[in-house]
PDB file of N, CA and C in Angstrom:
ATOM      1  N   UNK A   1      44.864   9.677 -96.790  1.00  0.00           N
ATOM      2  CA  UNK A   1      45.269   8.412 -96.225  1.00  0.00           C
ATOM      3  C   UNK A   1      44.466   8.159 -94.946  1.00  0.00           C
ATOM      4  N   UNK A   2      43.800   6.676 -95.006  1.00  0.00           N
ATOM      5  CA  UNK A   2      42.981   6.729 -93.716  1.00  0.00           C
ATOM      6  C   UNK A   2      43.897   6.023 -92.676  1.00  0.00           C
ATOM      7  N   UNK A   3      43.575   6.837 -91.267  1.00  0.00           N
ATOM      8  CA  UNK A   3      44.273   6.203 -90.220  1.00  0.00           C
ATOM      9  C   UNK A   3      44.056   4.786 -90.056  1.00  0.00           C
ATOM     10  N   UNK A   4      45.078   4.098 -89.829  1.00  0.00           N
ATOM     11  CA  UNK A   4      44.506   2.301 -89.171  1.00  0.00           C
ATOM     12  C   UNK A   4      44.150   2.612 -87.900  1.00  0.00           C
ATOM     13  N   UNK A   5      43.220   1.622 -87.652  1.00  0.00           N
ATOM     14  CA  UNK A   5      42.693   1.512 -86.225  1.00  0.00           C
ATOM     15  C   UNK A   5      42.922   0.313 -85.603  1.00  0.00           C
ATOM     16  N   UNK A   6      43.057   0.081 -84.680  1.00  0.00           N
ATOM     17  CA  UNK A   6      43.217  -1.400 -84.043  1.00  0.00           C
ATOM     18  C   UNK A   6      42.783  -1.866 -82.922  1.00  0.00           C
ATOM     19  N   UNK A   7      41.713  -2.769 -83.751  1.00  0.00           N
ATOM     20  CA  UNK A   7      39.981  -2.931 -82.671  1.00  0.00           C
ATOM     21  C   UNK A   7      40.746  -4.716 -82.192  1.00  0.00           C
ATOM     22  N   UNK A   8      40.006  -4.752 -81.326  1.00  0.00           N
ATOM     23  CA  UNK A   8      40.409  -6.355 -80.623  1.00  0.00           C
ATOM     24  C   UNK A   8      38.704  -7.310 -81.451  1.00  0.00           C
ATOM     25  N   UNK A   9      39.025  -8.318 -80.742  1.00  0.00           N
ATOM     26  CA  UNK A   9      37.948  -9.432 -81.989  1.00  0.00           C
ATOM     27  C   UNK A   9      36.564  -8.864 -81.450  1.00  0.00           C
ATOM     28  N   UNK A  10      36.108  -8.457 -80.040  1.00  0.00           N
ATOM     29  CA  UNK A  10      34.668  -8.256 -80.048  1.00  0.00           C
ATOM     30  C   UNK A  10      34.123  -6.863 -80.855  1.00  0.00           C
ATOM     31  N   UNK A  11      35.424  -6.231 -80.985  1.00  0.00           N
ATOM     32  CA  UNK A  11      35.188  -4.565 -81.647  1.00  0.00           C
ATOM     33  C   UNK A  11      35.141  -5.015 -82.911  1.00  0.00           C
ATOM     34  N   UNK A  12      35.699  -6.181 -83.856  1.00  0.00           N
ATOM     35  CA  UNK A  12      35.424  -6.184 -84.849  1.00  0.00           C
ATOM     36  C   UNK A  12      34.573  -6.767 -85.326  1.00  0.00           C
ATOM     37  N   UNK A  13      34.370  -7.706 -84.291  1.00  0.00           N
ATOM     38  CA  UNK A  13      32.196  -8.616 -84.719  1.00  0.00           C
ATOM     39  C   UNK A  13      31.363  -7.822 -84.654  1.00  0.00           C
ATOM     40  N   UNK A  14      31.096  -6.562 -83.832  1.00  0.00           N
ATOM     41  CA  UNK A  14      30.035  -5.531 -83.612  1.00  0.00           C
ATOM     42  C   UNK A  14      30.656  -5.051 -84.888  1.00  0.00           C
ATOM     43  N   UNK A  15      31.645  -4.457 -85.522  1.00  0.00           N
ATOM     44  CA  UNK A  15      31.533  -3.391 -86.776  1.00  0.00           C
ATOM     45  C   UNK A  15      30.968  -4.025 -87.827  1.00  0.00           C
ATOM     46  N   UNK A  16      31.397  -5.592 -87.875  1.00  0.00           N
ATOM     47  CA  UNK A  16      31.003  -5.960 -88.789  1.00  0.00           C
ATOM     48  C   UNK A  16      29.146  -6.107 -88.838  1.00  0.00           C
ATOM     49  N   UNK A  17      28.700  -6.337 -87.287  1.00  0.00           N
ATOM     50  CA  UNK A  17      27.279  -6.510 -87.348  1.00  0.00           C
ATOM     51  C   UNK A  17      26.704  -5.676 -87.692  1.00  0.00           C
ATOM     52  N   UNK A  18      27.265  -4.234 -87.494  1.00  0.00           N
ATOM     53  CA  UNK A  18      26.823  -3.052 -87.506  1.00  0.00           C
ATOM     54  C   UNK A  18      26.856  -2.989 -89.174  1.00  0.00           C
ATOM     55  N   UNK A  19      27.894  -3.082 -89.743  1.00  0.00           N
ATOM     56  CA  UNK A  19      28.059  -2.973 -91.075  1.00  0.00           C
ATOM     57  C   UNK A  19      27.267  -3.711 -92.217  1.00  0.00           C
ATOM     58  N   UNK A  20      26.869  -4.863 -91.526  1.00  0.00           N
ATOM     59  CA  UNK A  20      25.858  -5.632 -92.472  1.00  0.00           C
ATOM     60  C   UNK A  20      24.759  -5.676 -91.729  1.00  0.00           C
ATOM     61  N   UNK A  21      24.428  -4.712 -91.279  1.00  0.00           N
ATOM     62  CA  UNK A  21      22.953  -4.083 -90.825  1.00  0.00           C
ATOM     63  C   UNK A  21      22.197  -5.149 -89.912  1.00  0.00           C
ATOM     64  N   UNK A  22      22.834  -5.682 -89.359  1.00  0.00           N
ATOM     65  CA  UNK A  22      22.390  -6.764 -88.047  1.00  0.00           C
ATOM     66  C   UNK A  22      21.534  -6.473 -86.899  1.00  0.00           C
ATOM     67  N   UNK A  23      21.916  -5.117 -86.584  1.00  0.00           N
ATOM     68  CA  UNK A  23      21.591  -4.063 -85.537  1.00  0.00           C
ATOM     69  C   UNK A  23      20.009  -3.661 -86.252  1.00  0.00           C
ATOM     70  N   UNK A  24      18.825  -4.311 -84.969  1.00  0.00           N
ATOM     71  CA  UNK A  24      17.189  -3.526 -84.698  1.00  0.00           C
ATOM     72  C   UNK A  24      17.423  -2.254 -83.644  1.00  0.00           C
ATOM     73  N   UNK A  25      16.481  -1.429 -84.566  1.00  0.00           N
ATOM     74  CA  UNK A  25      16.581   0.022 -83.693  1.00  0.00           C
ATOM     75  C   UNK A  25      15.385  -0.707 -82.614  1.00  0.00           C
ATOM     76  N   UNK A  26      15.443  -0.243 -81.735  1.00  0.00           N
ATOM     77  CA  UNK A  26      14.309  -0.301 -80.896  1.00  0.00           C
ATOM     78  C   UNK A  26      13.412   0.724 -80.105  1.00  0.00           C
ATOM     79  N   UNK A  27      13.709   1.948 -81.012  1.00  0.00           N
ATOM     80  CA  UNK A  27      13.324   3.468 -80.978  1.00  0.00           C
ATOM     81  C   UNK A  27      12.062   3.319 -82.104  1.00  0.00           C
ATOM     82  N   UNK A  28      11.092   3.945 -81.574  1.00  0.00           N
ATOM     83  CA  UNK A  28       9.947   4.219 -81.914  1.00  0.00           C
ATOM     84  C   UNK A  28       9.940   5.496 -82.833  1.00  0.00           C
ATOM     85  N   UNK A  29       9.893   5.158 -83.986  1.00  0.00           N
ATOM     86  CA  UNK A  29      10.100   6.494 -85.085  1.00  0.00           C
ATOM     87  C   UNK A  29       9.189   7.280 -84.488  1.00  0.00           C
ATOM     88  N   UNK A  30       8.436   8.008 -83.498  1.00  0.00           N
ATOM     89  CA  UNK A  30       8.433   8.849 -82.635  1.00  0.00           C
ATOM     90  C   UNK A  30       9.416   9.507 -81.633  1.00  0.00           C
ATOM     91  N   UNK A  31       9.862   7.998 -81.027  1.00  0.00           N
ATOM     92  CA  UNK A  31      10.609   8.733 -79.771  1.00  0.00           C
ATOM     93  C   UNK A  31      11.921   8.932 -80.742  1.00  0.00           C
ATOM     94  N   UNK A  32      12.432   8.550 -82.273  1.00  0.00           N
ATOM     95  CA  UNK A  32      13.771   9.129 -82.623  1.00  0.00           C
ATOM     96  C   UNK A  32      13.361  10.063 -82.602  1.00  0.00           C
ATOM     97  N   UNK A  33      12.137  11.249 -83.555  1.00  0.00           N
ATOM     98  CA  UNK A  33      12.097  11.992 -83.796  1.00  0.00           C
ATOM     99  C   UNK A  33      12.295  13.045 -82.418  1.00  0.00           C
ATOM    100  N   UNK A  34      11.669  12.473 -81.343  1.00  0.00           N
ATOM    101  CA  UNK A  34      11.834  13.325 -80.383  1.00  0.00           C
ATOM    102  C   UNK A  34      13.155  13.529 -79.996  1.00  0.00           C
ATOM    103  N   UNK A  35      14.213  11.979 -79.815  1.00  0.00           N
ATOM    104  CA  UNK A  35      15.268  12.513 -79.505  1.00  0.00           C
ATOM    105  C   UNK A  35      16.131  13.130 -80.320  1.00  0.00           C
ATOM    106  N   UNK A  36      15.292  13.130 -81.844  1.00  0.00           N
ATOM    107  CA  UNK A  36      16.374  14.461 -82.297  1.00  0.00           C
ATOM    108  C   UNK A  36      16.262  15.754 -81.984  1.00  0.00           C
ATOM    109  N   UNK A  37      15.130  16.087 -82.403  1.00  0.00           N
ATOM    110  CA  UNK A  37      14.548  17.419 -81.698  1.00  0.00           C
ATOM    111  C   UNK A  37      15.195  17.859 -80.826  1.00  0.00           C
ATOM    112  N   UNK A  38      15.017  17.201 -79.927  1.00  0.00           N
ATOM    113  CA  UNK A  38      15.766  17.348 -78.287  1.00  0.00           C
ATOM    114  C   UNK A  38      17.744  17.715 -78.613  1.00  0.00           C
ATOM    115  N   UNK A  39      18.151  17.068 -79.281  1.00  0.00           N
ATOM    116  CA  UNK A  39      19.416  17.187 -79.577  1.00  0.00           C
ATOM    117  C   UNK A  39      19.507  18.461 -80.479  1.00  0.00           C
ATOM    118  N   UNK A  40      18.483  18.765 -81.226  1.00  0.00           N
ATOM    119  CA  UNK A  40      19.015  20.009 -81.840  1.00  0.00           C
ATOM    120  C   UNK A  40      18.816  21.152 -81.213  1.00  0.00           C
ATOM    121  N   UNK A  41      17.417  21.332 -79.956  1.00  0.00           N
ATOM    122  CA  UNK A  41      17.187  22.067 -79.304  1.00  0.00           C
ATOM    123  C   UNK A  41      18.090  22.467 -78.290  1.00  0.00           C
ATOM    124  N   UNK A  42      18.991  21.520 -77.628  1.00  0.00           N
ATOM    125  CA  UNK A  42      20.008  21.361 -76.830  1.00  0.00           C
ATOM    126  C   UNK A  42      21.410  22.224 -77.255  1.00  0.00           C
ATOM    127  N   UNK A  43      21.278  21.956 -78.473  1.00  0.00           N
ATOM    128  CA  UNK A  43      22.752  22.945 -79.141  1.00  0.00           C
ATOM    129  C   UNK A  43      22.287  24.571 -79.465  1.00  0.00           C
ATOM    130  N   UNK A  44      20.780  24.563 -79.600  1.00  0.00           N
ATOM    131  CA  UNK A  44      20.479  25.732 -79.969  1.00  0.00           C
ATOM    132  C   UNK A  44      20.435  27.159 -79.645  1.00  0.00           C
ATOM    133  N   UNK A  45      20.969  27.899 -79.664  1.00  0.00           N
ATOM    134  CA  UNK A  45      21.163  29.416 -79.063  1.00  0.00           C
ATOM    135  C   UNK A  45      19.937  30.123 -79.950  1.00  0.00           C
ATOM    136  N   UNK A  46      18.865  30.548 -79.425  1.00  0.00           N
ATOM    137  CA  UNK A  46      17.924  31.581 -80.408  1.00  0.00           C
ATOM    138  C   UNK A  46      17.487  32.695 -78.896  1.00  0.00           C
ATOM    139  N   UNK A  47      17.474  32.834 -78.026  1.00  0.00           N
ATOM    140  CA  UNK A  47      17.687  34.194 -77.616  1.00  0.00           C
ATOM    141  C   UNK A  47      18.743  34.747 -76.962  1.00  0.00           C
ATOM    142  N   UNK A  48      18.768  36.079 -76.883  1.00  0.00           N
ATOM    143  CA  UNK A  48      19.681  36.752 -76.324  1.00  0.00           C
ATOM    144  C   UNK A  48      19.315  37.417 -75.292  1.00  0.00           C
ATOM    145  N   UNK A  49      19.428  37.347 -73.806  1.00  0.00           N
ATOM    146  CA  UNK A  49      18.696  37.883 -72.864  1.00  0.00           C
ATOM    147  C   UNK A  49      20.219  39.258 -72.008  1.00  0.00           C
ATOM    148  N   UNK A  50      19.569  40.543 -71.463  1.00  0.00           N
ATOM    149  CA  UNK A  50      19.829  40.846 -70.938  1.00  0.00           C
ATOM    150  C   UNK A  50      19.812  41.155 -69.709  1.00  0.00           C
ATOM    151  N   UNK A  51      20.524  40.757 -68.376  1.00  0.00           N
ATOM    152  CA  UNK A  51      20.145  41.119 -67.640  1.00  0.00           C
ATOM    153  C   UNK A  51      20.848  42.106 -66.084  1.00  0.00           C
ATOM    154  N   UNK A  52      20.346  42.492 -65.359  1.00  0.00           N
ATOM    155  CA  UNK A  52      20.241  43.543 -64.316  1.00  0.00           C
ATOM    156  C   UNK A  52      20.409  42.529 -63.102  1.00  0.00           C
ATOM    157  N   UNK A  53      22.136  42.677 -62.538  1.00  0.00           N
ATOM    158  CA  UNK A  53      21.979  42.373 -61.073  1.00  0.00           C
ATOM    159  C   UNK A  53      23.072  43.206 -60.258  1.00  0.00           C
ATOM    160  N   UNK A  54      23.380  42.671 -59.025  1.00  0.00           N
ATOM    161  CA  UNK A  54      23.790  43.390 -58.198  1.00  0.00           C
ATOM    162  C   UNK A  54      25.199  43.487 -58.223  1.00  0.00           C
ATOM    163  N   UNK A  55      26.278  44.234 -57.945  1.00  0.00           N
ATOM    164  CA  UNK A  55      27.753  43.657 -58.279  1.00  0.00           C
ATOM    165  C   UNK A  55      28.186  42.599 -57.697  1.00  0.00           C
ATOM    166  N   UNK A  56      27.595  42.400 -56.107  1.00  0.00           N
ATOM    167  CA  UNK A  56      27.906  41.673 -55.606  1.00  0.00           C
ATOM    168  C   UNK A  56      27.595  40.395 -55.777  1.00  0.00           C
ATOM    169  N   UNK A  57      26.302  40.119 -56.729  1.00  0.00           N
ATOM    170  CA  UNK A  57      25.839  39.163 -57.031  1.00  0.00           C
ATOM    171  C   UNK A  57      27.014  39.158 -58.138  1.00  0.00           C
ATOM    172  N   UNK A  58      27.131  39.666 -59.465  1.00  0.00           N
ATOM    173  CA  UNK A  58      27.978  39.152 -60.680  1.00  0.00           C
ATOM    174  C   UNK A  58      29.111  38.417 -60.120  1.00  0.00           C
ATOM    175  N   UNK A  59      29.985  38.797 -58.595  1.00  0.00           N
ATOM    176  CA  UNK A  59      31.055  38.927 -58.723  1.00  0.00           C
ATOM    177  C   UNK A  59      31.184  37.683 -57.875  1.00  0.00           C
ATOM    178  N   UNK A  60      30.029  36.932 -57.319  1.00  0.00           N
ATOM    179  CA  UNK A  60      30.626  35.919 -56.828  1.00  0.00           C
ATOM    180  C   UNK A  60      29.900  35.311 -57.844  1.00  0.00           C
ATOM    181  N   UNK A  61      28.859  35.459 -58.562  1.00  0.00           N
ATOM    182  CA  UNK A  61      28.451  34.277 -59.746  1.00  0.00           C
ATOM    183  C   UNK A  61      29.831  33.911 -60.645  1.00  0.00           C
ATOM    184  N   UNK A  62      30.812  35.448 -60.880  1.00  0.00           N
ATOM    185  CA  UNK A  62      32.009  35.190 -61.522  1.00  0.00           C
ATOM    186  C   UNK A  62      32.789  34.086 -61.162  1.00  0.00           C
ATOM    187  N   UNK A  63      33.022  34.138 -59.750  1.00  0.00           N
ATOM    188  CA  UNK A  63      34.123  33.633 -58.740  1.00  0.00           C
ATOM    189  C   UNK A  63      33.251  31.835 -58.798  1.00  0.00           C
ATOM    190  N   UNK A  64      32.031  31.724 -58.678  1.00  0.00           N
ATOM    191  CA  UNK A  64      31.773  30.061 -58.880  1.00  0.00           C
ATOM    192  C   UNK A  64      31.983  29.737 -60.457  1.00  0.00           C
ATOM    193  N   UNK A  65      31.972  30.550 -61.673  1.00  0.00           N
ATOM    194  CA  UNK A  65      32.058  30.428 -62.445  1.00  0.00           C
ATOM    195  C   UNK A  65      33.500  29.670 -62.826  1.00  0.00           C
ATOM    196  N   UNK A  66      34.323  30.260 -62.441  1.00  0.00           N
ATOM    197  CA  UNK A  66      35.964  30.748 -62.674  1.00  0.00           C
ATOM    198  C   UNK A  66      36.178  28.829 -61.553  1.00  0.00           C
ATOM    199  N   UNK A  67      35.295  28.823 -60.701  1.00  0.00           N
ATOM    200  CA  UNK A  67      35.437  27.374 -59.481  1.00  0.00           C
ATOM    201  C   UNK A  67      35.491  26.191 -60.997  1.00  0.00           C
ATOM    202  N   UNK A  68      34.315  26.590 -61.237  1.00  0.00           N
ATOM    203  CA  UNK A  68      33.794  25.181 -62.450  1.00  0.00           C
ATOM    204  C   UNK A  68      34.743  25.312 -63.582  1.00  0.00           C
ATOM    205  N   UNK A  69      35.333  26.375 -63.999  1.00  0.00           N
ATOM    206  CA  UNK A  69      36.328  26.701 -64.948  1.00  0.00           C
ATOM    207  C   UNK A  69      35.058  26.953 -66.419  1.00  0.00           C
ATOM    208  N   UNK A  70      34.347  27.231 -66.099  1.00  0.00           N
ATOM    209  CA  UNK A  70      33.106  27.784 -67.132  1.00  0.00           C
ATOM    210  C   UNK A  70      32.851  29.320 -67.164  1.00  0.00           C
ATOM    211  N   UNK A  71      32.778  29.522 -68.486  1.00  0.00           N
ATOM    212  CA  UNK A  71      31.745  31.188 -68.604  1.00  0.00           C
ATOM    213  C   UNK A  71      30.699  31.221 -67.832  1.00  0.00           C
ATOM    214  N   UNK A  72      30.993  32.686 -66.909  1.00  0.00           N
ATOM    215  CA  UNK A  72      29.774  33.177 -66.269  1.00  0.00           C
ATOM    216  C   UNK A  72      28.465  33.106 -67.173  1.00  0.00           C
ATOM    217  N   UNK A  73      28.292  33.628 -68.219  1.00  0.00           N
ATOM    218  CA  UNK A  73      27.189  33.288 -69.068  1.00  0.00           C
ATOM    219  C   UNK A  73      26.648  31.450 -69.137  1.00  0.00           C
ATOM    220  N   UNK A  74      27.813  30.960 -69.318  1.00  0.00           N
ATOM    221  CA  UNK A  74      26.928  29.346 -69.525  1.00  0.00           C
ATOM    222  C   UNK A  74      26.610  29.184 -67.770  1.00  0.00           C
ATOM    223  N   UNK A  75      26.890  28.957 -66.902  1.00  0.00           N
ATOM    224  CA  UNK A  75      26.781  29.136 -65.386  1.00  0.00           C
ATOM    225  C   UNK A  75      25.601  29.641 -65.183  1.00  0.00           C
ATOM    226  N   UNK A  76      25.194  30.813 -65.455  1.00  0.00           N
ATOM    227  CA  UNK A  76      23.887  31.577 -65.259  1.00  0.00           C
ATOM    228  C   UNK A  76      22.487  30.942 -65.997  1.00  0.00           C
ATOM    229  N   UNK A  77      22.909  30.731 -67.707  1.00  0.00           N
ATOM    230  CA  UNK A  77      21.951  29.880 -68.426  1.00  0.00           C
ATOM    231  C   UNK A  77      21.723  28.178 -67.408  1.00  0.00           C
ATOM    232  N   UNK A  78      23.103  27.683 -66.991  1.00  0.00           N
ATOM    233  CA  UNK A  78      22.674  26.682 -66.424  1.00  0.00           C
ATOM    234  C   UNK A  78      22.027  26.566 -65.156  1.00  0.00           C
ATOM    235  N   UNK A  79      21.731  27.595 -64.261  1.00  0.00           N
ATOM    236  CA  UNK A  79      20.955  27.352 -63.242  1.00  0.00           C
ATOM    237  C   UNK A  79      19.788  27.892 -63.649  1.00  0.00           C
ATOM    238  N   UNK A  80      19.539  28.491 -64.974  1.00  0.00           N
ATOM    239  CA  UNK A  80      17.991  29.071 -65.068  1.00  0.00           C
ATOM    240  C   UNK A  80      17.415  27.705 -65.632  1.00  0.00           C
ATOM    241  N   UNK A  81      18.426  27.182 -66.810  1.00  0.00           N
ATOM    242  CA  UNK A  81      17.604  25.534 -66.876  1.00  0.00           C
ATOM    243  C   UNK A  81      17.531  24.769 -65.480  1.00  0.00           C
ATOM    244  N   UNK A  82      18.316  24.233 -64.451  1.00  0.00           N
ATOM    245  CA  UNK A  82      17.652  23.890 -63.780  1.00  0.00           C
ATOM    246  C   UNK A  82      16.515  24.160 -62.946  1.00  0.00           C
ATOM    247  N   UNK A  83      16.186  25.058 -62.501  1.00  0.00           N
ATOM    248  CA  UNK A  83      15.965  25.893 -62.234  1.00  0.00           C
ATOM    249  C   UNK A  83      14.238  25.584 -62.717  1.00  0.00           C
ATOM    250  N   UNK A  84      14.401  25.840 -63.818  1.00  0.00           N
ATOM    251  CA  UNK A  84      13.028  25.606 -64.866  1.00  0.00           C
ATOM    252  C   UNK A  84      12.857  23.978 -64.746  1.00  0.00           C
ATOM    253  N   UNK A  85      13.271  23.237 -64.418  1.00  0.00           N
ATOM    254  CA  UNK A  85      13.131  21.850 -65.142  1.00  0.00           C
ATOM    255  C   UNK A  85      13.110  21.288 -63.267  1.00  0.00           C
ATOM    256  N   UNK A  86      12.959  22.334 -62.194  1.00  0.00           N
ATOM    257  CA  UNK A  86      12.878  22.073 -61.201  1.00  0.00           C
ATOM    258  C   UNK A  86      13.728  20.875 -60.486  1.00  0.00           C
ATOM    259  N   UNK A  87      15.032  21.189 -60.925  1.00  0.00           N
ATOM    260  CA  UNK A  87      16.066  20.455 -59.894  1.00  0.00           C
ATOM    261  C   UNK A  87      16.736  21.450 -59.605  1.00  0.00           C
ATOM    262  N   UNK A  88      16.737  22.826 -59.276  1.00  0.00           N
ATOM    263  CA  UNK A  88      17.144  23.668 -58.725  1.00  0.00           C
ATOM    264  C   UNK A  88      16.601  23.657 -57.259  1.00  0.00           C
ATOM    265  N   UNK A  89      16.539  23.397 -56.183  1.00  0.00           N
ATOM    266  CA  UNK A  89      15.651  23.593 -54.789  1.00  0.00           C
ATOM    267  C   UNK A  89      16.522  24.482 -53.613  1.00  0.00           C
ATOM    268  N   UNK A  90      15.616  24.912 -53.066  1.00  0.00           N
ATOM    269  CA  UNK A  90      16.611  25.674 -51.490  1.00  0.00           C
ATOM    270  C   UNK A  90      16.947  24.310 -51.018  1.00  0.00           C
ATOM    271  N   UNK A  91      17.506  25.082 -50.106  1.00  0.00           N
ATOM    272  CA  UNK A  91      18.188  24.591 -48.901  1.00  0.00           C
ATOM    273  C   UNK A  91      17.403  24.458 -47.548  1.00  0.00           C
TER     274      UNK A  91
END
Protein backbone atom coordinates (compact mmCIF):
# COMPACT_ATOMS: atom_id res chain seq x y z
CA UNK A 1 0.00 0.00 0.00
CA UNK A 2 1.51 3.31 -1.06
CA UNK A 3 1.63 6.09 1.48
CA UNK A 4 -0.52 9.34 0.39
CA UNK A 5 1.38 12.34 0.32
CA UNK A 6 0.07 15.77 0.50
CA UNK A 7 1.90 18.27 -1.76
CA UNK A 8 0.29 21.94 -1.96
CA UNK A 9 -0.41 23.24 -5.85
CA UNK A 10 3.32 24.44 -6.58
CA UNK A 11 4.61 20.80 -5.36
CA UNK A 12 2.23 19.39 -7.65
CA UNK A 13 3.03 21.52 -10.99
CA UNK A 14 6.84 20.71 -10.49
CA UNK A 15 5.90 16.73 -10.13
CA UNK A 16 3.93 16.93 -12.78
CA UNK A 17 6.72 18.93 -14.89
CA UNK A 18 9.09 16.66 -13.69
CA UNK A 19 6.92 13.74 -14.69
CA UNK A 20 6.28 14.72 -18.22
CA UNK A 21 9.87 15.40 -18.67
CA UNK A 22 9.68 19.29 -18.83
CA UNK A 23 12.85 19.58 -16.80
CA UNK A 24 16.54 20.53 -19.21
CA UNK A 25 19.52 19.10 -17.45
CA UNK A 26 21.96 21.76 -17.71
CA UNK A 27 24.92 19.43 -16.69
CA UNK A 28 27.36 18.75 -19.23
CA UNK A 29 27.44 14.88 -19.76
CA UNK A 30 30.97 15.47 -18.53
CA UNK A 31 30.49 17.38 -15.52
CA UNK A 32 27.45 14.50 -14.63
CA UNK A 33 29.91 12.04 -15.10
CA UNK A 34 32.21 13.80 -12.84
CA UNK A 35 29.67 14.46 -10.33
CA UNK A 36 29.03 10.95 -10.14
CA UNK A 37 32.34 9.78 -9.73
CA UNK A 38 32.75 12.22 -7.08
CA UNK A 39 29.63 10.80 -5.27
CA UNK A 40 30.77 7.35 -5.45
CA UNK A 41 34.27 8.22 -4.43
CA UNK A 42 32.83 10.11 -1.44
CA UNK A 43 31.01 6.95 0.00
CA UNK A 44 33.98 4.88 -0.75
CA UNK A 45 36.10 3.10 1.93
CA UNK A 46 39.16 1.19 -0.07
CA UNK A 47 41.99 1.66 2.47
CA UNK A 48 42.67 0.70 5.76
CA UNK A 49 45.36 2.73 7.44
CA UNK A 50 47.13 2.11 10.64
CA UNK A 51 48.34 4.38 12.76
CA UNK A 52 51.02 5.32 15.73
CA UNK A 53 50.34 8.25 18.14
CA UNK A 54 50.81 9.50 21.43
CA UNK A 55 48.20 8.68 24.31
CA UNK A 56 47.90 11.94 24.92
CA UNK A 57 47.25 12.78 21.54
CA UNK A 58 44.37 9.71 21.09
CA UNK A 59 42.84 10.87 24.20
CA UNK A 60 42.02 14.29 23.51
CA UNK A 61 41.41 13.47 19.66
CA UNK A 62 38.83 11.01 21.64
CA UNK A 63 37.47 13.79 23.90
CA UNK A 64 36.86 16.32 20.50
CA UNK A 65 35.53 13.36 18.97
CA UNK A 66 32.93 12.39 21.75
CA UNK A 67 32.45 17.04 21.52
CA UNK A 68 31.11 16.45 17.75
CA UNK A 69 29.33 13.21 18.91
CA UNK A 70 31.39 11.36 15.97
CA UNK A 71 33.86 8.27 15.81
CA UNK A 72 37.33 9.05 16.59
CA UNK A 73 38.12 7.26 13.32
CA UNK A 74 35.71 9.48 11.06
CA UNK A 75 37.27 12.75 13.07
CA UNK A 76 40.81 11.72 12.23
CA UNK A 77 39.91 10.71 8.38
CA UNK A 78 38.21 14.15 8.48
CA UNK A 79 41.03 16.38 9.28
CA UNK A 80 43.44 14.35 7.01
CA UNK A 81 40.85 15.31 4.12
CA UNK A 82 40.99 18.68 5.05
CA UNK A 83 43.98 18.82 5.62
CA UNK A 84 44.83 17.46 2.00
CA UNK A 85 42.35 19.64 0.18
CA UNK A 86 44.17 22.50 2.21
CA UNK A 87 41.47 24.05 4.41
CA UNK A 88 43.14 22.71 7.29
CA UNK A 89 45.63 25.95 8.30
CA UNK A 90 47.50 26.96 11.71
CA UNK A 91 46.74 29.37 13.71
Amino acid sequence: MKKEINLDSDEKETLAAFENDEFISVLSPERKTELIETAKNTTKKTKRVNIRMSERDFERINIKAIEENIPYQTLIGSVIHKYLDGRLVEK
